[in-house]
PDB file of N, CA and C in Angstrom:
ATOM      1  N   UNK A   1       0.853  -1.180   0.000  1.00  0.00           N
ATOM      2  CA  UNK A   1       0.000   0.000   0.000  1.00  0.00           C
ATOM      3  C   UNK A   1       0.889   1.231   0.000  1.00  0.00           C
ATOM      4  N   UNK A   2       0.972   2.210  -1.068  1.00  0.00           N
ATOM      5  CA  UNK A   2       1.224   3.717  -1.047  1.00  0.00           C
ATOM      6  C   UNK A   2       0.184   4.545  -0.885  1.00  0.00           C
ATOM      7  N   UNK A   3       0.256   5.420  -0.131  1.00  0.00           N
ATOM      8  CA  UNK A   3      -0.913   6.665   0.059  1.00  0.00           C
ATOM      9  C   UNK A   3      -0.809   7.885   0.529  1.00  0.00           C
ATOM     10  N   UNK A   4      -0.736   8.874  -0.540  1.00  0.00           N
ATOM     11  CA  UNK A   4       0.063  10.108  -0.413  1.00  0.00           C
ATOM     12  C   UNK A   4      -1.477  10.774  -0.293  1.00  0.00           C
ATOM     13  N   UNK A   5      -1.265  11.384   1.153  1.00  0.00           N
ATOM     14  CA  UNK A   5      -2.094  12.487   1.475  1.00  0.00           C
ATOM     15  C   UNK A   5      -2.063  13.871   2.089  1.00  0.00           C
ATOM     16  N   UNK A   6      -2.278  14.607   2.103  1.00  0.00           N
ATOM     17  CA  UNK A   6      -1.839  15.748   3.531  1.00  0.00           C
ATOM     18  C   UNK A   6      -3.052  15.482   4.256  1.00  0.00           C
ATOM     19  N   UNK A   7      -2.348  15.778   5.455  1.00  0.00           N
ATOM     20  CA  UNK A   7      -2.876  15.577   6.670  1.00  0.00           C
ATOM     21  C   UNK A   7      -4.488  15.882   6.596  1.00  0.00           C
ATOM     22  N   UNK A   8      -5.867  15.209   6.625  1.00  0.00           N
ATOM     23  CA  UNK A   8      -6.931  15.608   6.985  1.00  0.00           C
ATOM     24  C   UNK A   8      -7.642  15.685   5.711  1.00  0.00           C
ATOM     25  N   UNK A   9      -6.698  15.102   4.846  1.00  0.00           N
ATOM     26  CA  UNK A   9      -7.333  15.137   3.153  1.00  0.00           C
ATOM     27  C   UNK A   9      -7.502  13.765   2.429  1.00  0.00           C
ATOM     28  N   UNK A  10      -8.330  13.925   1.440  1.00  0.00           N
ATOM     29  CA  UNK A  10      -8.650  12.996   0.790  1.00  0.00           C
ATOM     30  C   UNK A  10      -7.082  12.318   0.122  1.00  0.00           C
ATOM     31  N   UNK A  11      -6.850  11.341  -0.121  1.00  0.00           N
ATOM     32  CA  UNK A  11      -5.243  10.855  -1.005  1.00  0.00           C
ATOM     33  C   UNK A  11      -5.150  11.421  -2.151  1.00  0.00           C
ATOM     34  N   UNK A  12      -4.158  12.003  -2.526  1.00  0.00           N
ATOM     35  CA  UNK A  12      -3.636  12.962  -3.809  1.00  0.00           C
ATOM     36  C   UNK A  12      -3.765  11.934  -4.522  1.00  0.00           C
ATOM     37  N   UNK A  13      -3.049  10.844  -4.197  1.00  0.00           N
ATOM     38  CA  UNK A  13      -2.604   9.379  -5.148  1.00  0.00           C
ATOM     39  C   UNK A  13      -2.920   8.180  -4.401  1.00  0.00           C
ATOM     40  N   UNK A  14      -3.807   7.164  -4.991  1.00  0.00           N
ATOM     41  CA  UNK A  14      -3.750   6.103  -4.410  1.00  0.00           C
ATOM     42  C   UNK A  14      -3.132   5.129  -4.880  1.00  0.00           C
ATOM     43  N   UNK A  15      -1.737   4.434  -4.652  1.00  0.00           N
ATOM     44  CA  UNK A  15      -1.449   3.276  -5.316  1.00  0.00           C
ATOM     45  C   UNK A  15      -2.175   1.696  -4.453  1.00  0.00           C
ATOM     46  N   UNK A  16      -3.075   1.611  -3.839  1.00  0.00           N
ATOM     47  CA  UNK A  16      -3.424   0.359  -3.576  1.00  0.00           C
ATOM     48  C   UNK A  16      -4.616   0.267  -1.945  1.00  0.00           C
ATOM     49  N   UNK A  17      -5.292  -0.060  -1.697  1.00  0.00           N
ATOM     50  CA  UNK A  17      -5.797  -0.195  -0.676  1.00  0.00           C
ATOM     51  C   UNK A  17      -5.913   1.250   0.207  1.00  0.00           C
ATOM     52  N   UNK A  18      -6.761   1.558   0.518  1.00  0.00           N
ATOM     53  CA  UNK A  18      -6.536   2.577   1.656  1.00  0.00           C
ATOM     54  C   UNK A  18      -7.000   1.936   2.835  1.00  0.00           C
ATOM     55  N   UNK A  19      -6.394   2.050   3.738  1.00  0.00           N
ATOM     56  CA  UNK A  19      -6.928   1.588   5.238  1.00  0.00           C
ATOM     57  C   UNK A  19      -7.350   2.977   6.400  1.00  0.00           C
ATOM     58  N   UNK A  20      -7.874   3.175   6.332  1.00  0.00           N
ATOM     59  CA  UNK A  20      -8.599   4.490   7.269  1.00  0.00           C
ATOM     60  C   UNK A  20      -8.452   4.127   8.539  1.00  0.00           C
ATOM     61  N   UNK A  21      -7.938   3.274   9.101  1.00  0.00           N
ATOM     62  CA  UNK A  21      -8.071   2.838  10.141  1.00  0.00           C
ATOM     63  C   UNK A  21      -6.743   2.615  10.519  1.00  0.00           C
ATOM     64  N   UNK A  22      -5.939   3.306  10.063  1.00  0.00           N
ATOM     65  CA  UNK A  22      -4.341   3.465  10.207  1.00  0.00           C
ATOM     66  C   UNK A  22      -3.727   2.346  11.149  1.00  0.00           C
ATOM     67  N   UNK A  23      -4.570   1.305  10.587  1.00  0.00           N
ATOM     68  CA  UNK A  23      -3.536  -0.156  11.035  1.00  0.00           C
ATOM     69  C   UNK A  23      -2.405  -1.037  10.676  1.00  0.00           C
ATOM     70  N   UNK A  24      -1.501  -1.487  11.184  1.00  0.00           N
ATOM     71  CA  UNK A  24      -0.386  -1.847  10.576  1.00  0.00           C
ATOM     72  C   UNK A  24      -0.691  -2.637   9.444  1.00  0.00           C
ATOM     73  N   UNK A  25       0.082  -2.151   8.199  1.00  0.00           N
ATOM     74  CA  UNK A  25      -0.256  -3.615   6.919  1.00  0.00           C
ATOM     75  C   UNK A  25       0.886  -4.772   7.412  1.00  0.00           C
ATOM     76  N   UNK A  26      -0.132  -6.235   7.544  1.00  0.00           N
ATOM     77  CA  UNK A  26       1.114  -7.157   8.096  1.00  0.00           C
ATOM     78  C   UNK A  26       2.095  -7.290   7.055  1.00  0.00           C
ATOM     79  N   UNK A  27       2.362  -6.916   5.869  1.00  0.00           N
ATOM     80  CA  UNK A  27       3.912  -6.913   5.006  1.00  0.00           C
ATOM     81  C   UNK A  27       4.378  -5.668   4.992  1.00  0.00           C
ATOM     82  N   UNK A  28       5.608  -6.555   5.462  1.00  0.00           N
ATOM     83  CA  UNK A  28       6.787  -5.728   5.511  1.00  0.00           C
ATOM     84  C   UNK A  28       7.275  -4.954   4.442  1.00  0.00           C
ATOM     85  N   UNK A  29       7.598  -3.759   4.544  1.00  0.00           N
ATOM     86  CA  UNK A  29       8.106  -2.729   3.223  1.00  0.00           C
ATOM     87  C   UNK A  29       6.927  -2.085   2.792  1.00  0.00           C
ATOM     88  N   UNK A  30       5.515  -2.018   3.590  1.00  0.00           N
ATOM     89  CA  UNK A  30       4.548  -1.263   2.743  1.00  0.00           C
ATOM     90  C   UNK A  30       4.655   0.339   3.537  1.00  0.00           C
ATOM     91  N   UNK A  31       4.443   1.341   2.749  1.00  0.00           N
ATOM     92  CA  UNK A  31       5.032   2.541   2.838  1.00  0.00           C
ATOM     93  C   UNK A  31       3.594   3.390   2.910  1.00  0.00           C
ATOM     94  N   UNK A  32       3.986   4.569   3.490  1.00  0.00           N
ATOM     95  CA  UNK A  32       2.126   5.169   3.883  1.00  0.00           C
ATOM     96  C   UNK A  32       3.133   6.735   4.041  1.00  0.00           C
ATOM     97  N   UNK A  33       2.442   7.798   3.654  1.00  0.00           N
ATOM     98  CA  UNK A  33       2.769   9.396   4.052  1.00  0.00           C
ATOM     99  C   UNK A  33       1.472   9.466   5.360  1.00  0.00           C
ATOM    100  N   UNK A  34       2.485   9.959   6.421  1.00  0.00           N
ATOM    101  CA  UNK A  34       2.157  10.020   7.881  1.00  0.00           C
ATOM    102  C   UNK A  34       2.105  11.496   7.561  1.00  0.00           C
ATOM    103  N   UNK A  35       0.559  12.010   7.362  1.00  0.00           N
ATOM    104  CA  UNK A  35       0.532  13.447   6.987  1.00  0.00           C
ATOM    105  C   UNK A  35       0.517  14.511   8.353  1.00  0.00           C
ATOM    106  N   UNK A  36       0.453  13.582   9.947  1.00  0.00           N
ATOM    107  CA  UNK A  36       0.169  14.251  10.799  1.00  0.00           C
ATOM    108  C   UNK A  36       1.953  14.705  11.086  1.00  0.00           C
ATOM    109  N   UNK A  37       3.020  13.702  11.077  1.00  0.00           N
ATOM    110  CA  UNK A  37       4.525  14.449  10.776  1.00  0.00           C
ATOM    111  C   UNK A  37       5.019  14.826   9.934  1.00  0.00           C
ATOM    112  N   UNK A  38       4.061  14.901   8.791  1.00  0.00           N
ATOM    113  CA  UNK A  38       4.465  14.926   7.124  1.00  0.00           C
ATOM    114  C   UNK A  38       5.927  14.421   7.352  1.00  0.00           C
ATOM    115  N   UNK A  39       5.682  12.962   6.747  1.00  0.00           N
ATOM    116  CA  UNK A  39       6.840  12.251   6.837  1.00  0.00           C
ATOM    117  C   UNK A  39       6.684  10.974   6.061  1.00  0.00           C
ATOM    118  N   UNK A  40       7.346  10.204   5.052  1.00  0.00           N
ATOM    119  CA  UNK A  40       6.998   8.803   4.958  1.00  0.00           C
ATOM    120  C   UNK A  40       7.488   8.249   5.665  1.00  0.00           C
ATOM    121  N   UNK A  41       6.882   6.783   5.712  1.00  0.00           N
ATOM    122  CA  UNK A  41       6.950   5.380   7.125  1.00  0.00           C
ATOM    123  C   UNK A  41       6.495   4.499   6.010  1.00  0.00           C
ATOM    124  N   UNK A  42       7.770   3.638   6.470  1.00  0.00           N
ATOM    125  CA  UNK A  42       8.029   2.244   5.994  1.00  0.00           C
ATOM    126  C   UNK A  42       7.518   0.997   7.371  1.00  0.00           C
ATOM    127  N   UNK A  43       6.676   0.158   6.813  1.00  0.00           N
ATOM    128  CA  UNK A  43       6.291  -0.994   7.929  1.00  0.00           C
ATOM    129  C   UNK A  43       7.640  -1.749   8.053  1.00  0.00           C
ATOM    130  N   UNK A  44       7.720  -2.160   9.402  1.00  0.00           N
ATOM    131  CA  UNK A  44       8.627  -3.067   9.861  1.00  0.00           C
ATOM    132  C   UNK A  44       7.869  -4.525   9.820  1.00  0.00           C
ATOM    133  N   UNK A  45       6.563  -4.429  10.069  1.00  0.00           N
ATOM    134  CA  UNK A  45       6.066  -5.548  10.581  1.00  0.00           C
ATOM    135  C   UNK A  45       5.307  -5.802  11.693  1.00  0.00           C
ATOM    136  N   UNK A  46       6.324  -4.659  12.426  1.00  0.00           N
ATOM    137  CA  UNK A  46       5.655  -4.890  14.160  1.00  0.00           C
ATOM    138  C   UNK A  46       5.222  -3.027  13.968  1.00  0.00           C
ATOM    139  N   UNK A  47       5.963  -2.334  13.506  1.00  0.00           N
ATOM    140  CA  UNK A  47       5.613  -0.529  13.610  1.00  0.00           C
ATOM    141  C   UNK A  47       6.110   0.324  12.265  1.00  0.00           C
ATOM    142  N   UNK A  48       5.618   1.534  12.642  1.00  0.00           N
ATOM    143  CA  UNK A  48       6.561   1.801  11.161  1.00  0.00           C
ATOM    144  C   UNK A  48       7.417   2.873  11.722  1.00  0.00           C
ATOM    145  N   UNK A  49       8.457   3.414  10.632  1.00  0.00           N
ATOM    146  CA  UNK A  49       9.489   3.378  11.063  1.00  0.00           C
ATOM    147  C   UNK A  49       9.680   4.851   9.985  1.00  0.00           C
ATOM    148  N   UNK A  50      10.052   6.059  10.071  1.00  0.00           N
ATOM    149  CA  UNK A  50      10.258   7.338   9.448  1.00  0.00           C
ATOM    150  C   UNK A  50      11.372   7.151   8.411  1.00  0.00           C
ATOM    151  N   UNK A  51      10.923   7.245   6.902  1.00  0.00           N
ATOM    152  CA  UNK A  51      12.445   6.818   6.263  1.00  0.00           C
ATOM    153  C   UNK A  51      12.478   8.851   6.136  1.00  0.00           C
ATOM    154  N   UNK A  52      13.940   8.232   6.590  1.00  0.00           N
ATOM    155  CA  UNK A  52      14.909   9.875   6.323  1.00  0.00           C
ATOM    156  C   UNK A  52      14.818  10.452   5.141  1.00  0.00           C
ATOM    157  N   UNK A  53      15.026  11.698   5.017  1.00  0.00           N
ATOM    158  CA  UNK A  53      14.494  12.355   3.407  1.00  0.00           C
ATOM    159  C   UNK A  53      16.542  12.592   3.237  1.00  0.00           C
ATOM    160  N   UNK A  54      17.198  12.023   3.621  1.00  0.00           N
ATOM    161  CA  UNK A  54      18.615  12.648   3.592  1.00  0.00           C
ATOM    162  C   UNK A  54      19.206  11.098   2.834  1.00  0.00           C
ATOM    163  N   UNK A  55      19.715  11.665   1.239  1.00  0.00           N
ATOM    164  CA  UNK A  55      19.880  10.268   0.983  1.00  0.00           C
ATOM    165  C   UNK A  55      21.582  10.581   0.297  1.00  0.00           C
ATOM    166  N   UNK A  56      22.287   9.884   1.137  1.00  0.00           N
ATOM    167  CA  UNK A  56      23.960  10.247   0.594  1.00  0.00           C
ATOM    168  C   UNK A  56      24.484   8.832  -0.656  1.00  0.00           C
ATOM    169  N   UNK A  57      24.821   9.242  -1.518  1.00  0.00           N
ATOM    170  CA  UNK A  57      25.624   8.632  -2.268  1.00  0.00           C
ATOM    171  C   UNK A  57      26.928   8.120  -2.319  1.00  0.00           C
ATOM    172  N   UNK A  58      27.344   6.791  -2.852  1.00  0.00           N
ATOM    173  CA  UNK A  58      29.141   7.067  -2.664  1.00  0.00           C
ATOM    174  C   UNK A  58      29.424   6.578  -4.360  1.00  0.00           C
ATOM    175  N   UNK A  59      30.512   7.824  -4.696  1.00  0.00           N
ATOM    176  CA  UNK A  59      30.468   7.887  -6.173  1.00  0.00           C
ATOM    177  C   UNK A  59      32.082   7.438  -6.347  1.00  0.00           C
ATOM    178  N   UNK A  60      32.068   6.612  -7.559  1.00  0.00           N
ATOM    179  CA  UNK A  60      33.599   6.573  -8.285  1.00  0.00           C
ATOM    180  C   UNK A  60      33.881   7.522  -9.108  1.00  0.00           C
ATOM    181  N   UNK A  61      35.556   6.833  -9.203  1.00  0.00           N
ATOM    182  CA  UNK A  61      35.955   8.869  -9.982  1.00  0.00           C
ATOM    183  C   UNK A  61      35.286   8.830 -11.349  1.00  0.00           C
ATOM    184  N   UNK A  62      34.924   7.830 -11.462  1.00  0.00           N
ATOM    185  CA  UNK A  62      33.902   7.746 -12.933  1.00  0.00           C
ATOM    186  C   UNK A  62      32.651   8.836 -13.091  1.00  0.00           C
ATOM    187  N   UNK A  63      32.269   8.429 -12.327  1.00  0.00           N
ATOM    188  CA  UNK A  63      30.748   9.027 -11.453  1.00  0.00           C
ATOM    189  C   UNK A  63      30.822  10.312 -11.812  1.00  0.00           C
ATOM    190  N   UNK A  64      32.255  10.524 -10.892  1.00  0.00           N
ATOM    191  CA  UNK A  64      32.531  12.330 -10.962  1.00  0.00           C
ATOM    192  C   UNK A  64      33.088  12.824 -11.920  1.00  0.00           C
ATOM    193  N   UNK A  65      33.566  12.161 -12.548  1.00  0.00           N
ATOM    194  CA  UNK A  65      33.888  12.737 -14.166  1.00  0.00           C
ATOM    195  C   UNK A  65      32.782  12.319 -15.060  1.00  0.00           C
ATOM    196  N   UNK A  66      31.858  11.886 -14.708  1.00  0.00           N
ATOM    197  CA  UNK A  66      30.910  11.669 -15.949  1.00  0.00           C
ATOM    198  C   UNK A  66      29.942  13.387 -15.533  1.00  0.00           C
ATOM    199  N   UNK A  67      29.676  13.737 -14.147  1.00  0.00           N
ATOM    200  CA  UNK A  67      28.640  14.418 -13.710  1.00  0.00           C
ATOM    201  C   UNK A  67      29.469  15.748 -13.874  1.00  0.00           C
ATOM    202  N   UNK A  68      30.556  15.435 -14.118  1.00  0.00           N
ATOM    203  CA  UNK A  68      31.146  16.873 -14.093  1.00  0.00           C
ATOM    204  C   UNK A  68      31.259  17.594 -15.783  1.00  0.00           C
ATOM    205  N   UNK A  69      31.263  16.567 -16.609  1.00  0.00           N
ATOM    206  CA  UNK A  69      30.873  16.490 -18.084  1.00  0.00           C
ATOM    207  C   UNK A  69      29.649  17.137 -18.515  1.00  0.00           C
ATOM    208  N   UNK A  70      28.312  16.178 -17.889  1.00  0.00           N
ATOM    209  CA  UNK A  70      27.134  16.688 -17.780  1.00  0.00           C
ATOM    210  C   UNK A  70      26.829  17.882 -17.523  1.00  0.00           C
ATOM    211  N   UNK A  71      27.982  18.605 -16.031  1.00  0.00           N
ATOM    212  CA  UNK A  71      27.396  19.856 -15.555  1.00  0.00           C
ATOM    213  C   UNK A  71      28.215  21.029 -16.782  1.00  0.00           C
ATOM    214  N   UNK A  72      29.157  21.007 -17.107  1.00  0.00           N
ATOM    215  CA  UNK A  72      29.293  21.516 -17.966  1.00  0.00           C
ATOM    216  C   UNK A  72      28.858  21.886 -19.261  1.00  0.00           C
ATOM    217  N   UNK A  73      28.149  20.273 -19.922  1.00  0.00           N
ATOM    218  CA  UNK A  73      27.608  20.356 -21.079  1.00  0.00           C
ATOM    219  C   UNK A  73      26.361  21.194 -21.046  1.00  0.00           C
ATOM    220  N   UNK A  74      25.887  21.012 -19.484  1.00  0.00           N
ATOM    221  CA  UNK A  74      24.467  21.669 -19.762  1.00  0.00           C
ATOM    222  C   UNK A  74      24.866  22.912 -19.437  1.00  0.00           C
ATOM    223  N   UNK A  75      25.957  24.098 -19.060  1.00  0.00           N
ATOM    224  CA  UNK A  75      25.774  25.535 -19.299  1.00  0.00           C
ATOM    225  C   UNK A  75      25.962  25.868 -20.581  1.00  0.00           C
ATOM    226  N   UNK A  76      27.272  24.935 -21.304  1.00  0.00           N
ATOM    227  CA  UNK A  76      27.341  25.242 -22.912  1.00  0.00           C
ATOM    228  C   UNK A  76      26.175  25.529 -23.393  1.00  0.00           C
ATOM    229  N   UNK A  77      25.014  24.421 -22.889  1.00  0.00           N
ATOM    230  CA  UNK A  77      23.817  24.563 -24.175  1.00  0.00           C
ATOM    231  C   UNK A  77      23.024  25.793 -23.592  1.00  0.00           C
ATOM    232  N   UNK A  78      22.752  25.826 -22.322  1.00  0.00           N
ATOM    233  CA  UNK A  78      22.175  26.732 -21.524  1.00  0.00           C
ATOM    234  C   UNK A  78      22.328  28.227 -22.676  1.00  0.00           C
ATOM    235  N   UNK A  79      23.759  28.250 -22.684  1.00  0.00           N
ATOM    236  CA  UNK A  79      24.445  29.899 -22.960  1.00  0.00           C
ATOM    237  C   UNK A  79      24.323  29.815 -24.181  1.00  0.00           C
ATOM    238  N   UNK A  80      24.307  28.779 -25.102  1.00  0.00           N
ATOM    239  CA  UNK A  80      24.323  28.559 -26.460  1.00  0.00           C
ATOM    240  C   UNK A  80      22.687  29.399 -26.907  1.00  0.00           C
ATOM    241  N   UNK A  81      21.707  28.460 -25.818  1.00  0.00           N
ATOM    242  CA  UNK A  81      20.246  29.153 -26.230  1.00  0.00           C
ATOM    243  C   UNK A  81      19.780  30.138 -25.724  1.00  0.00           C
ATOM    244  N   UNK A  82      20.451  31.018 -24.568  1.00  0.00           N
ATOM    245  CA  UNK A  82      20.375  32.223 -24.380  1.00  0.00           C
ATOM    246  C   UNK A  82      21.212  33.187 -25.673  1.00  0.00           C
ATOM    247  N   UNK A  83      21.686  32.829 -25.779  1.00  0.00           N
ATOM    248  CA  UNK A  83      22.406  33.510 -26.962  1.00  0.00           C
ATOM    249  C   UNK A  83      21.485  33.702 -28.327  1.00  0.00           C
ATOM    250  N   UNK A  84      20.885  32.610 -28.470  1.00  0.00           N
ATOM    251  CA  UNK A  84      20.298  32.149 -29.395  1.00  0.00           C
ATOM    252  C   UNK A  84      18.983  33.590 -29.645  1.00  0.00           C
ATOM    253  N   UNK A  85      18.237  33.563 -27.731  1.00  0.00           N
ATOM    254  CA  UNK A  85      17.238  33.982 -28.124  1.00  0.00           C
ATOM    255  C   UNK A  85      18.030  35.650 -28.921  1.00  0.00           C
ATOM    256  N   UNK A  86      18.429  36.178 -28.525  1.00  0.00           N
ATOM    257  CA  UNK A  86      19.263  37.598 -28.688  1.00  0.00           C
ATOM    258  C   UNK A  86      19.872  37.572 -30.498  1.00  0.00           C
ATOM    259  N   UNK A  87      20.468  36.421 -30.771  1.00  0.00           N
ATOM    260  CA  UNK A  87      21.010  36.761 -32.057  1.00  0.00           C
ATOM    261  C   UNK A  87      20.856  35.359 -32.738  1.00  0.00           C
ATOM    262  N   UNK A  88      20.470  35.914 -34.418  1.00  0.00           N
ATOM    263  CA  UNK A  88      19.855  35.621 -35.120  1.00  0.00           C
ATOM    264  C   UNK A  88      20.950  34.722 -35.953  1.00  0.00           C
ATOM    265  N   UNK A  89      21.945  35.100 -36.214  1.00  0.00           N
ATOM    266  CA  UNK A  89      23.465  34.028 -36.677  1.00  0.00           C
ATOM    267  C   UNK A  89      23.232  32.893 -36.097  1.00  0.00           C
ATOM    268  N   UNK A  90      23.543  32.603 -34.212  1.00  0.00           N
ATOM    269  CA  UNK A  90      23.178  31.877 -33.168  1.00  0.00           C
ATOM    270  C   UNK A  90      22.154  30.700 -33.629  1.00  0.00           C
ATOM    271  N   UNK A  91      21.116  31.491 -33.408  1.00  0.00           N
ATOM    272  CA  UNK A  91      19.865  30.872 -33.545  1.00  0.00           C
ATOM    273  C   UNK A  91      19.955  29.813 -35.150  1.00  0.00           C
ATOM    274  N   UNK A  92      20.326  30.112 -36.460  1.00  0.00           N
ATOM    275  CA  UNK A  92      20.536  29.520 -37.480  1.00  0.00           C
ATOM    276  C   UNK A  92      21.667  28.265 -37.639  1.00  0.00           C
ATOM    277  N   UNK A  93      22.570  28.776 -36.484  1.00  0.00           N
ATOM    278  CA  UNK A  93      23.671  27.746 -36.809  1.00  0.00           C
ATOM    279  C   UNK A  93      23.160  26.387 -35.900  1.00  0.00           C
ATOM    280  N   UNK A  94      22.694  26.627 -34.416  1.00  0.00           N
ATOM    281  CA  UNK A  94      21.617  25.678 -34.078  1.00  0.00           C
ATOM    282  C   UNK A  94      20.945  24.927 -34.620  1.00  0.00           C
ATOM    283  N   UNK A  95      20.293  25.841 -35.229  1.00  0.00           N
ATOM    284  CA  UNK A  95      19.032  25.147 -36.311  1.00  0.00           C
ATOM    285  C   UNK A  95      19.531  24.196 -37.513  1.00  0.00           C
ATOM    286  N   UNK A  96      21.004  24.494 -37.954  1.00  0.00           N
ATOM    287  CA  UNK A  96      21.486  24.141 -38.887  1.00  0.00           C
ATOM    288  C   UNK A  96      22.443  23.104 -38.200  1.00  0.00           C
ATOM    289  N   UNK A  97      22.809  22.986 -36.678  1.00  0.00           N
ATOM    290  CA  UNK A  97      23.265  21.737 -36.098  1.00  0.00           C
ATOM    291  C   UNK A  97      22.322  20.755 -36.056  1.00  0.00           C
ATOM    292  N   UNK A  98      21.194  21.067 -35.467  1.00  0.00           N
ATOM    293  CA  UNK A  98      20.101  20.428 -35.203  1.00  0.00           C
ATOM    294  C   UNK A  98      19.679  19.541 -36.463  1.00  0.00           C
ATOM    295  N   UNK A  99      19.312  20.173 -37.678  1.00  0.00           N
ATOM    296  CA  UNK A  99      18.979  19.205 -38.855  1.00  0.00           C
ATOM    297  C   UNK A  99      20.225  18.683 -39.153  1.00  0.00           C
ATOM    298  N   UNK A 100      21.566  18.725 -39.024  1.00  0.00           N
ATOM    299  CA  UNK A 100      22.221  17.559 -39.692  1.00  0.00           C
ATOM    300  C   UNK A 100      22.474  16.416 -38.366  1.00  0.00           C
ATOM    301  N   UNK A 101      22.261  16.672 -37.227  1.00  0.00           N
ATOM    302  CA  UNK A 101      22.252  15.775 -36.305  1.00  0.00           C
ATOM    303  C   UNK A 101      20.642  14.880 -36.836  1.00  0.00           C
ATOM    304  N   UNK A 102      19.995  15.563 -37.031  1.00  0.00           N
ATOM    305  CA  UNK A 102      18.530  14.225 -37.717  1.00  0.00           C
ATOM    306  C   UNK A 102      18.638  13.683 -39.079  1.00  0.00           C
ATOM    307  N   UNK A 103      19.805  14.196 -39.887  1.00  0.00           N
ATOM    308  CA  UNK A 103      20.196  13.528 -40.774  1.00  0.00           C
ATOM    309  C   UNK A 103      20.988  12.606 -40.910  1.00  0.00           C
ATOM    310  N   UNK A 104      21.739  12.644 -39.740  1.00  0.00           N
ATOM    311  CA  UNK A 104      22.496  11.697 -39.240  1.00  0.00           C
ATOM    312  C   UNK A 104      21.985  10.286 -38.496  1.00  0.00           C
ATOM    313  N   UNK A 105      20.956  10.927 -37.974  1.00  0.00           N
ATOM    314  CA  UNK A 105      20.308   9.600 -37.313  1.00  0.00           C
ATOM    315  C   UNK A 105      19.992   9.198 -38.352  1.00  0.00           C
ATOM    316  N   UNK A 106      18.837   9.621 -39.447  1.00  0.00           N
ATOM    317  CA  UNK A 106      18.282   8.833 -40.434  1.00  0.00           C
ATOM    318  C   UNK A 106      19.321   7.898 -41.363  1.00  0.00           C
ATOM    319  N   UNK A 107      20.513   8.092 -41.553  1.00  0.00           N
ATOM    320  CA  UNK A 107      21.233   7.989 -42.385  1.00  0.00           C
ATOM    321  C   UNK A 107      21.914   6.214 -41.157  1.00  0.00           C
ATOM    322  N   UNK A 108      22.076   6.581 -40.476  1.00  0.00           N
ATOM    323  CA  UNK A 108      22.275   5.764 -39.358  1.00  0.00           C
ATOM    324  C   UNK A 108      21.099   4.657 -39.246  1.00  0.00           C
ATOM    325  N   UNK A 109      20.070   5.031 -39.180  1.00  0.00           N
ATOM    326  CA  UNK A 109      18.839   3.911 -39.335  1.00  0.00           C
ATOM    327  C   UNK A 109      19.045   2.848 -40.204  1.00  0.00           C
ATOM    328  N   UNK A 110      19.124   3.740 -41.632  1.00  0.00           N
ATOM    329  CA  UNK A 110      19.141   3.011 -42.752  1.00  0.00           C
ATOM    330  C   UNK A 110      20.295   2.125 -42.801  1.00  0.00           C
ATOM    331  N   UNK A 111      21.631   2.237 -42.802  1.00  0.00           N
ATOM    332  CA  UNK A 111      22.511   1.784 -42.743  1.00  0.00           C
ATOM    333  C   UNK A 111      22.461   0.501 -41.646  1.00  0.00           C
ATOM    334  N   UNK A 112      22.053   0.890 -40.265  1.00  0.00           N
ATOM    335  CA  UNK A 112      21.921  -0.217 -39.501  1.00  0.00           C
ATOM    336  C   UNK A 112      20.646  -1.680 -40.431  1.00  0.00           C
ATOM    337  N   UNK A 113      19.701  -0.511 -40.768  1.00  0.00           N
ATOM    338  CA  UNK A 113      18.427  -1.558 -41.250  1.00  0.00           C
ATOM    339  C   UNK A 113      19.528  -2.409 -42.747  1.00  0.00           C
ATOM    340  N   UNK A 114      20.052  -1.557 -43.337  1.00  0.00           N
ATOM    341  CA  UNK A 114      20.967  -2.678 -44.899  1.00  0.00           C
ATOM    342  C   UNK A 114      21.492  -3.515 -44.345  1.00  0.00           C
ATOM    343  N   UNK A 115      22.265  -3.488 -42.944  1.00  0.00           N
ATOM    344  CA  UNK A 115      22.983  -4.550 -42.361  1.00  0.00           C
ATOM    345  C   UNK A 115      22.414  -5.709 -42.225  1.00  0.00           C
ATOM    346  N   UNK A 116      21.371  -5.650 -41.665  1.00  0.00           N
ATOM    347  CA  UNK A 116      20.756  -6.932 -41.229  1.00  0.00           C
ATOM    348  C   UNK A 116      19.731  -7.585 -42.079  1.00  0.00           C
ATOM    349  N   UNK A 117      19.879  -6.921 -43.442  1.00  0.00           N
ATOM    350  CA  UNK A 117      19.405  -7.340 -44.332  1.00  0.00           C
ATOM    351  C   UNK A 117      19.834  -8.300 -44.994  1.00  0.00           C
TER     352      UNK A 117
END
C-alpha cells in the first residue's frame, strides 16, 4: 500500500488499498505518508518506522567525471540558447546543427536496417 495524502485530506494518489483505520499492513516494506509528521513510514512488521528524506551517495571517480561532463555540457547549451534567443546568426547555426544531427540519425537507421538485411 502507497498513500500520499496531507494531513486531513482525501489521497492525492492512491497506489493500492486505503486503510482508514491506520492499522499496521502485516507486510513488511509497505510505505504510507504520515501526513500528521508529514513524513513517509516504511512498515517493519511490528511498527513503522520514518524513512529519512537525507539520501547520501558514494560515487567513483567515474561518477565524478561523468557528472562533471554533464554539468558543464548543460551551461554550454544553456548559454548557447540564451544567446540564441538575442542573435539571429546563433539561432541559425543551431538550427542548422540540429537538422544535420537528424540527418544523421536517419542515415544511421538506414545503414543499420541494410545490415541486417
Amino acid at each position: 500500500m502507497i498513500r500520499l495524502s496531507p494531513a486531513g485530506q482525501i489521497p492525492l494518489f492512491d497506489f493500492g488499498p486505503i486503510d482508514n483505520r491506520y492499522s499496521l499492513p502485516s507486510i513488511s516494506g509497505a510505505i504510507q505518508w504520515n501526513g500528521n509528521n508529514r513524513c513517509f513510514e516504511v512498515s517493519t512488521g511490528s511498527g513503522w518506522q520514518k524513512i529519512e528524506m537525507d539520501v547520501s551517495l558514494n560515487t567513483t571517480s567515474e561518477v565524478t567525471l561523468i557528472l562533471t561532463w554533464a554539468k558543464k555540457k548543460i551551461h554550454e547549451e544553456t548559454e548557447l540558447s540564451e544567446l540564441a534567443e538575442s542573435n539571429a546568426t546563433i539561432k541559425d547555426l543551431l538550427n542548422t546543427i540540429k537538422d544535420a544531427q537528424q540527418k544523421i540519425k536517419i542515415v544511421q537507421t538506414l545503414i543499420k536496417a541494410e545490415v541486417k538485411v
